[in-house]
Protein backbone atom coordinates (compact mmCIF):
# COMPACT_ATOMS: atom_id res chain seq x y z
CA UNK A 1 -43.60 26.97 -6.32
CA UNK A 2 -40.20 24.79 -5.45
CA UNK A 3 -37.21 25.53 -3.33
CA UNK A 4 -34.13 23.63 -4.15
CA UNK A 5 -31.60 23.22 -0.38
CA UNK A 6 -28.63 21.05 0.10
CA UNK A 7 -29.01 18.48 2.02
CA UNK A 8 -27.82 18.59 5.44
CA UNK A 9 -29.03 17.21 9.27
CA UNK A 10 -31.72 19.93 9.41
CA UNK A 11 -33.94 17.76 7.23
CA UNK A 12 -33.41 15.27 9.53
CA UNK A 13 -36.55 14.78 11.22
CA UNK A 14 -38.14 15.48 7.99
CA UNK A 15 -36.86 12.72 6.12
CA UNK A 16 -37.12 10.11 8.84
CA UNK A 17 -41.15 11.01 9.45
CA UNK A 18 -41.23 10.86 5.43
CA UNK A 19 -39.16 7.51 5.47
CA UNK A 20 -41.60 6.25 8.57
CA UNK A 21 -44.89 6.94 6.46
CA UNK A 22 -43.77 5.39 3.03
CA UNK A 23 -42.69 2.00 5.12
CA UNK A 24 -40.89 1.04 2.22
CA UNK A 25 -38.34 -1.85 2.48
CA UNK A 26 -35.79 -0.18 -0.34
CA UNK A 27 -32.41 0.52 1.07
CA UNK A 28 -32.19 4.18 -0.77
CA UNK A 29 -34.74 5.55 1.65
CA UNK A 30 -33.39 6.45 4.90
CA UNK A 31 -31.33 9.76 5.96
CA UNK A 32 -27.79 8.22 6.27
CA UNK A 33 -27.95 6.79 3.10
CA UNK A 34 -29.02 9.89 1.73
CA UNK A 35 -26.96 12.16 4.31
CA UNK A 36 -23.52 9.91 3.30
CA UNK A 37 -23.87 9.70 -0.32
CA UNK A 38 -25.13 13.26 -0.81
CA UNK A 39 -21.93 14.23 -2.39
CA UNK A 40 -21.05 11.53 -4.65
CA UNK A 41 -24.69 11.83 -5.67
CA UNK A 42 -25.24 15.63 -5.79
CA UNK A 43 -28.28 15.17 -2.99
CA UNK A 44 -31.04 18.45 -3.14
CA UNK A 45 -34.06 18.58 -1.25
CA UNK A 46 -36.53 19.72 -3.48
CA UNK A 47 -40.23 21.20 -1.59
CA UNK A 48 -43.21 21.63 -4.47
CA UNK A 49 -46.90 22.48 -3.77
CA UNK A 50 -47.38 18.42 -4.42
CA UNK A 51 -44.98 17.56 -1.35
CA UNK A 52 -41.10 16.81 -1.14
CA UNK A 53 -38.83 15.00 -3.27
CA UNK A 54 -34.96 14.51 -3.18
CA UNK A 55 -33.19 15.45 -6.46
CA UNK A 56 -29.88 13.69 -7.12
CA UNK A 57 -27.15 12.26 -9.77
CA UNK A 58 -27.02 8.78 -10.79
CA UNK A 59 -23.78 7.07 -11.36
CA UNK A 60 -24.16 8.45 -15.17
CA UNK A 61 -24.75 11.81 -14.16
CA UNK A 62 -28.02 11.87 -15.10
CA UNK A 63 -30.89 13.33 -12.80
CA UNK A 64 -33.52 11.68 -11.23
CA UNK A 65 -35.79 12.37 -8.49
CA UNK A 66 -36.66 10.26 -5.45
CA UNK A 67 -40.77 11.19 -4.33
CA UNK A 68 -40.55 11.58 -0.45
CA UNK A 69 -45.07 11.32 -0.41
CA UNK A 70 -47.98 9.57 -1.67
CA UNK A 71 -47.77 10.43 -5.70
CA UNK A 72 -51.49 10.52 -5.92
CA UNK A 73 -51.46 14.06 -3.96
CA UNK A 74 -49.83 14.91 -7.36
CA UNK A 75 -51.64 15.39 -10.59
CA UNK A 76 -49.72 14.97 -14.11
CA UNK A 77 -48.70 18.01 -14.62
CA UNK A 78 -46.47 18.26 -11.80
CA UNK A 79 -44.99 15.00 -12.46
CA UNK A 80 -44.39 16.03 -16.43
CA UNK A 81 -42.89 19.51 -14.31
CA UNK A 82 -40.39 17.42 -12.23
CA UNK A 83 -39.69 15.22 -15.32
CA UNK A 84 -38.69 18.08 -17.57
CA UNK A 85 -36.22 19.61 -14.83
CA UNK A 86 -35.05 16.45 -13.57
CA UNK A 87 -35.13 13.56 -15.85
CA UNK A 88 -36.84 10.67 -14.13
CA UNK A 89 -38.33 9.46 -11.04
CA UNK A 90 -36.29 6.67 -9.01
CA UNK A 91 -36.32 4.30 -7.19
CA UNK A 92 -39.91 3.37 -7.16
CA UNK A 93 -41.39 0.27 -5.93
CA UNK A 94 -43.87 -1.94 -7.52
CA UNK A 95 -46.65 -1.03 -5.80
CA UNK A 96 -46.25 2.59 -6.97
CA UNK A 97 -46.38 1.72 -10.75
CA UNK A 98 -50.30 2.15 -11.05
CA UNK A 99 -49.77 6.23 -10.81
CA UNK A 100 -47.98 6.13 -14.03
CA UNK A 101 -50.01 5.07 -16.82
CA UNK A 102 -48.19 2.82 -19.29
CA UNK A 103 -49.75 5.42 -21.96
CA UNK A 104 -47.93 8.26 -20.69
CA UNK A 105 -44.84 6.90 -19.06
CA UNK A 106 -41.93 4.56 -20.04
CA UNK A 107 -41.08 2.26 -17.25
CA UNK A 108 -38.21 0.36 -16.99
CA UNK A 109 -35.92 -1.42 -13.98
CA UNK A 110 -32.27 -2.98 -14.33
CA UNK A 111 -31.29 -5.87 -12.02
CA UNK A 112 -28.11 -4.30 -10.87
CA UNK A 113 -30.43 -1.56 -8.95
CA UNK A 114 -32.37 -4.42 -7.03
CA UNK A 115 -31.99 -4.61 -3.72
CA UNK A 116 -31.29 -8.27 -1.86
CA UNK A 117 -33.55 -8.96 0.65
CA UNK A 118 -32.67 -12.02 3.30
CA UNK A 119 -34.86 -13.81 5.99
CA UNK A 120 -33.30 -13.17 9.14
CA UNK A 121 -34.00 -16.56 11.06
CA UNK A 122 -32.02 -18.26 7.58
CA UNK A 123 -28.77 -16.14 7.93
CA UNK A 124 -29.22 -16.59 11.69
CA UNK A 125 -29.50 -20.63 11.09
CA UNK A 126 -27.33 -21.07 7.97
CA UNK A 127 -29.32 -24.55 7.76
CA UNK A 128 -30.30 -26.05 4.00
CA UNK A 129 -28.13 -27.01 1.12
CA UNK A 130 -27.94 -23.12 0.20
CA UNK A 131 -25.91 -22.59 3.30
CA UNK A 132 -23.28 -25.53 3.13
CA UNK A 133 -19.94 -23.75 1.76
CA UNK A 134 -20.67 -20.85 4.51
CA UNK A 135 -21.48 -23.11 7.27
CA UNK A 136 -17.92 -24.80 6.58
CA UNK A 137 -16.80 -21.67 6.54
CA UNK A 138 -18.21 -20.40 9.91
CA UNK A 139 -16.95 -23.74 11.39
CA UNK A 140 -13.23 -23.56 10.29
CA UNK A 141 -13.77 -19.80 11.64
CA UNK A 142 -15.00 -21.22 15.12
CA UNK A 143 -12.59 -23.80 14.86
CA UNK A 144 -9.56 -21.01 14.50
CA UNK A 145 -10.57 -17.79 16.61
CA UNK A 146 -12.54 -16.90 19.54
CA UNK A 147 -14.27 -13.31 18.32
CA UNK A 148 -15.18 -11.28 21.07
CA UNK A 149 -18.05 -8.75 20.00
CA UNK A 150 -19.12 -4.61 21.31
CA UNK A 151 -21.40 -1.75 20.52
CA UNK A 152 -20.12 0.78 18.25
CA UNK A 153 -19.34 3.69 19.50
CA UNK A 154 -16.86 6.62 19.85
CA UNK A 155 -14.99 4.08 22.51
CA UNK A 156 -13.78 2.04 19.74
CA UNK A 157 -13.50 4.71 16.69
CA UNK A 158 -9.99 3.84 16.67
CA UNK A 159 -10.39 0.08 16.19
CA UNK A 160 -13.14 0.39 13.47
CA UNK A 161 -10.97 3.65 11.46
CA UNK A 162 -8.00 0.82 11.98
CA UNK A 163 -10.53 -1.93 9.88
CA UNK A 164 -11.62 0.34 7.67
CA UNK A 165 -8.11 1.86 6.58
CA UNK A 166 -6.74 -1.90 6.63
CA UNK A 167 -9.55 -2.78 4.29
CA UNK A 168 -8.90 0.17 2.07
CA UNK A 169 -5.37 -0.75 1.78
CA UNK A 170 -6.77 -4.63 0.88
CA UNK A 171 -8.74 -3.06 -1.97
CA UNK A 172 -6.23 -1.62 -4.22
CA UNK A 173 -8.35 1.21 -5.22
CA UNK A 174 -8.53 4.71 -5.15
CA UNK A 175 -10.72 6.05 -2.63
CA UNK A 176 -13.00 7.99 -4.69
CA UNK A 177 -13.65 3.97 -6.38
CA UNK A 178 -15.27 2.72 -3.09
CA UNK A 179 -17.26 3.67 -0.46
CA UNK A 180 -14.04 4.79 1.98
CA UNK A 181 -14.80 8.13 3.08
CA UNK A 182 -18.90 7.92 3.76
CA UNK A 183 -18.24 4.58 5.90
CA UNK A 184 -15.36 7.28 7.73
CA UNK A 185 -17.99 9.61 8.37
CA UNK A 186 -20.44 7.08 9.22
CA UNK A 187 -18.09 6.15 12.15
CA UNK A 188 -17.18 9.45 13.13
CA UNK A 189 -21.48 10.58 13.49
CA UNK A 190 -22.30 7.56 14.45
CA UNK A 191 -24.72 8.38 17.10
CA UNK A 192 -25.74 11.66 15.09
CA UNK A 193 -27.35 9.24 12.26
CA UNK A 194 -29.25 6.88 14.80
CA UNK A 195 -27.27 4.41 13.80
CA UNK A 196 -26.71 0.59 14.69
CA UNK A 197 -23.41 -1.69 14.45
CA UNK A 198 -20.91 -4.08 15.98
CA UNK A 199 -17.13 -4.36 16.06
CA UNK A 200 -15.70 -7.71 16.19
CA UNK A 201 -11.99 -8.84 17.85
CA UNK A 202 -9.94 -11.86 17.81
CA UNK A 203 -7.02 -12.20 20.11
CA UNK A 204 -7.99 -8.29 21.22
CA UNK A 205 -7.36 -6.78 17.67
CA UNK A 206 -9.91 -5.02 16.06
CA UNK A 207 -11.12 -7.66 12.84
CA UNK A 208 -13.98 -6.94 11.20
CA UNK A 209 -17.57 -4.05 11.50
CA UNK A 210 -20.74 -3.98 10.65
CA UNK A 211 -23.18 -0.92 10.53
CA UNK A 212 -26.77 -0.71 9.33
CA UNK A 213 -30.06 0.84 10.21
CA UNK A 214 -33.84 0.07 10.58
CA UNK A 215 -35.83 0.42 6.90
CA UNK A 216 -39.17 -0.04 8.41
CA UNK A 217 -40.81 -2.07 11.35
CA UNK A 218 -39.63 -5.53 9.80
CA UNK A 219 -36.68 -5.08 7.47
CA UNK A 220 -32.81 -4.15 8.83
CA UNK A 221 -30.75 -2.59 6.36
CA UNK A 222 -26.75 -3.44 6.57
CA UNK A 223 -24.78 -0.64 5.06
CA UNK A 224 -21.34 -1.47 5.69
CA UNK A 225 -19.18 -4.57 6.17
CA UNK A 226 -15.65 -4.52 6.38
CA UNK A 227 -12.86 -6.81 7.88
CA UNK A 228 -9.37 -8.07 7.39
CA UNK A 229 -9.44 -10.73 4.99
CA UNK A 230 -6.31 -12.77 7.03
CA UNK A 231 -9.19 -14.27 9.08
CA UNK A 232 -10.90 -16.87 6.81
CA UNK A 233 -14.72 -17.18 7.55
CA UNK A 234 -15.24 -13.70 8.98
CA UNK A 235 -17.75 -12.31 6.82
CA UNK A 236 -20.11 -15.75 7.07
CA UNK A 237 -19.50 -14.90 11.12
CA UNK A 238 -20.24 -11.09 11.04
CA UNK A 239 -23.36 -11.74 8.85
CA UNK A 240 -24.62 -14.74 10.95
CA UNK A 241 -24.19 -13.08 14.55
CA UNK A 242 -25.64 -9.68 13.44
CA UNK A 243 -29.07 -11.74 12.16
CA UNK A 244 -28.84 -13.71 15.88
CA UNK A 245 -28.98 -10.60 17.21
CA UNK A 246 -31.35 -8.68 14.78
CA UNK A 247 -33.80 -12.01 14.74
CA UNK A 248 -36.19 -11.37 17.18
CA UNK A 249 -36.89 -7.46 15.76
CA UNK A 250 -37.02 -7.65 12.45
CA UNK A 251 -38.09 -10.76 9.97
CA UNK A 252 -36.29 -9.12 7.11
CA UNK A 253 -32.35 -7.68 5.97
CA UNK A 254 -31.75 -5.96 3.16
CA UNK A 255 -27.97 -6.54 1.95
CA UNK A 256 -28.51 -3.98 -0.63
CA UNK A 257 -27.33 -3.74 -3.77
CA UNK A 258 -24.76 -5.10 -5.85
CA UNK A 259 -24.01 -2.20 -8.43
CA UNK A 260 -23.61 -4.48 -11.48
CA UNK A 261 -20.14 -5.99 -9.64
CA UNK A 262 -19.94 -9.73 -10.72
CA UNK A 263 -18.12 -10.48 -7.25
CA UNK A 264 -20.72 -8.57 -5.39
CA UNK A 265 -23.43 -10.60 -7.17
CA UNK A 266 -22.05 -13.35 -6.92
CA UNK A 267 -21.52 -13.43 -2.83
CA UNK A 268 -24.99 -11.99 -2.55
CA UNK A 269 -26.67 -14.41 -4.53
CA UNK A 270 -24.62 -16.75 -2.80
CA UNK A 271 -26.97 -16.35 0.42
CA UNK A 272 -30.22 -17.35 -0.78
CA UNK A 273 -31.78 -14.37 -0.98
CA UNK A 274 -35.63 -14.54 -0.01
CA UNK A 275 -36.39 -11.75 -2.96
CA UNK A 276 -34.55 -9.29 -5.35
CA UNK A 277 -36.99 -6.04 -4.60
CA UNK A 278 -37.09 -3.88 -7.90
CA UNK A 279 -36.89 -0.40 -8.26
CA UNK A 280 -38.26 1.12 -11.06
CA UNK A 281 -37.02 4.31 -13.30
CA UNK A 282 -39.91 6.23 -14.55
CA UNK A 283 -39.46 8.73 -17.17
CA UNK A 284 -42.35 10.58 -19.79
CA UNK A 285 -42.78 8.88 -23.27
């Protein structure tokens, strides 16, 4: 038996016990990631006799399904079920690849869909060779502006909607060609989705946000960035303060990932990333 729902903050509670139990490090896996995006990616909430999944749209349009529960409470022909409806199972980690047997399944993974995992205490340090052009960066940024930090909260929604707009603008793009509108309604349920961030000023303007959420007991997850790009050297600052803060919590923050963007890659890479964590596409041969 299955039952197809829309997503929506009833499944809340759900989702986060499900997240809590798989204790995996993968950005995808947490309910505002899944709560924003759940239009852009078609998010369903699918129940089976095996346990729950998430059905959704990938940016091809073609379906996949994200397993919410140990696999191994499934037996094959629930998986070749799923498969048939839904096309493929994604994002799986590594350590989930022994429940498909190479006999039975194709498995693939594309480097664009890897997420960029960062010590902390090294994008809290910026020391080493790999950090010289963004040390020089956070200097001259030191060297120009005093930034004055607070909480996110509905206090400031003004000054981050301000950023965010100001960014938008910045981009040249349509809205529907970034991620605009769910960073909007991250700010405006901020507290709703649990979740964590900092607003930055210089000279008492708002400059530059960041907003995340805990993956698991050791890895932070940043979701958003945005600032004005007048102030040189904001970005190194934004990333370096949030992992002074975020240091003694968690040994481990996930940047995400880049989307196949050559810029995104590029900046990413551009931090030393500790790993690139896969995530596999499994589909039936």
């Amino acid at each position: 038996m299955e039952k197809l729902e829309t997503i929506d903050f009833q499944h809340r509670e759900l989702f986060i016990d499900s997240f809590k139990q798989l204790n995996l490090p993968i950005s995808d896996y947490t309910f505002a990631n899944i709560y924003l995006f759940r239009k852009v990616s078609h998010y369903e909430f699918l129940t089976t006799d095996c346990g729950l999944f998430i059905c959704g749209n990938n940016k091809q349009g073609q379906r996949y399904v994200m397993p919410l529960n140990d696999l191994r409470s499934c037996d094959m022909q629930v998986f070749r079920d799923l498969l048939d409806k839904q096309g493929f199972f994604f994002p799986i980690p590594q350590e989930w690849l022994s429940f498909f047997p190479g006999d039975k399944f194709v498995i693939t993974s594309n480097d664009s869909e890897s997420d960029y995992i960062y010590l902390t205490e090294n994008m809290a340090s910026f020391k080493g060779k790999q950090y010289t052009r963004h040390r020089n960066h956070l200097n001259q940024f030191f060297s120009s502006y005093r930034p004055q930090a607070e909480s996110i909260g509905m206090n400031n929604l003004t000054g981050t909607m301000n950023i965010l707009q100001e960014w938008q603008n910045d981009s040249g793009l349509a809205l529907d060609k970034t991620d605009f509108e769910q960073c909007s309604e991250a700010l405006h349920k901020f507290s709703e989705l649990a979740l964590w961030g900092t607003i930055y000023y210089i000279d008492k303007e708002p400059a530059g946000f960041i907003i995340g959420e805990a993956l698991n007991t050791d890895t932070f997850c940043l979701h958003f960035a945005k600032a004005s790009k007048k102030y040189h050297g904001i970005y190194e600052f934004m990333f370096n303060d949030t992992a002074k803060k975020l240091q003694s919590q968690y040994k481990y923050l996930n940047f995400e990932e880049d989307m196949g963007n050559k810029n995104l890659r590029r900046t990413k890479s551009s931090y030393g990333p500790e790993m690139l964590f896969k995530k596999y596409c499994i589909c039936l041969k």
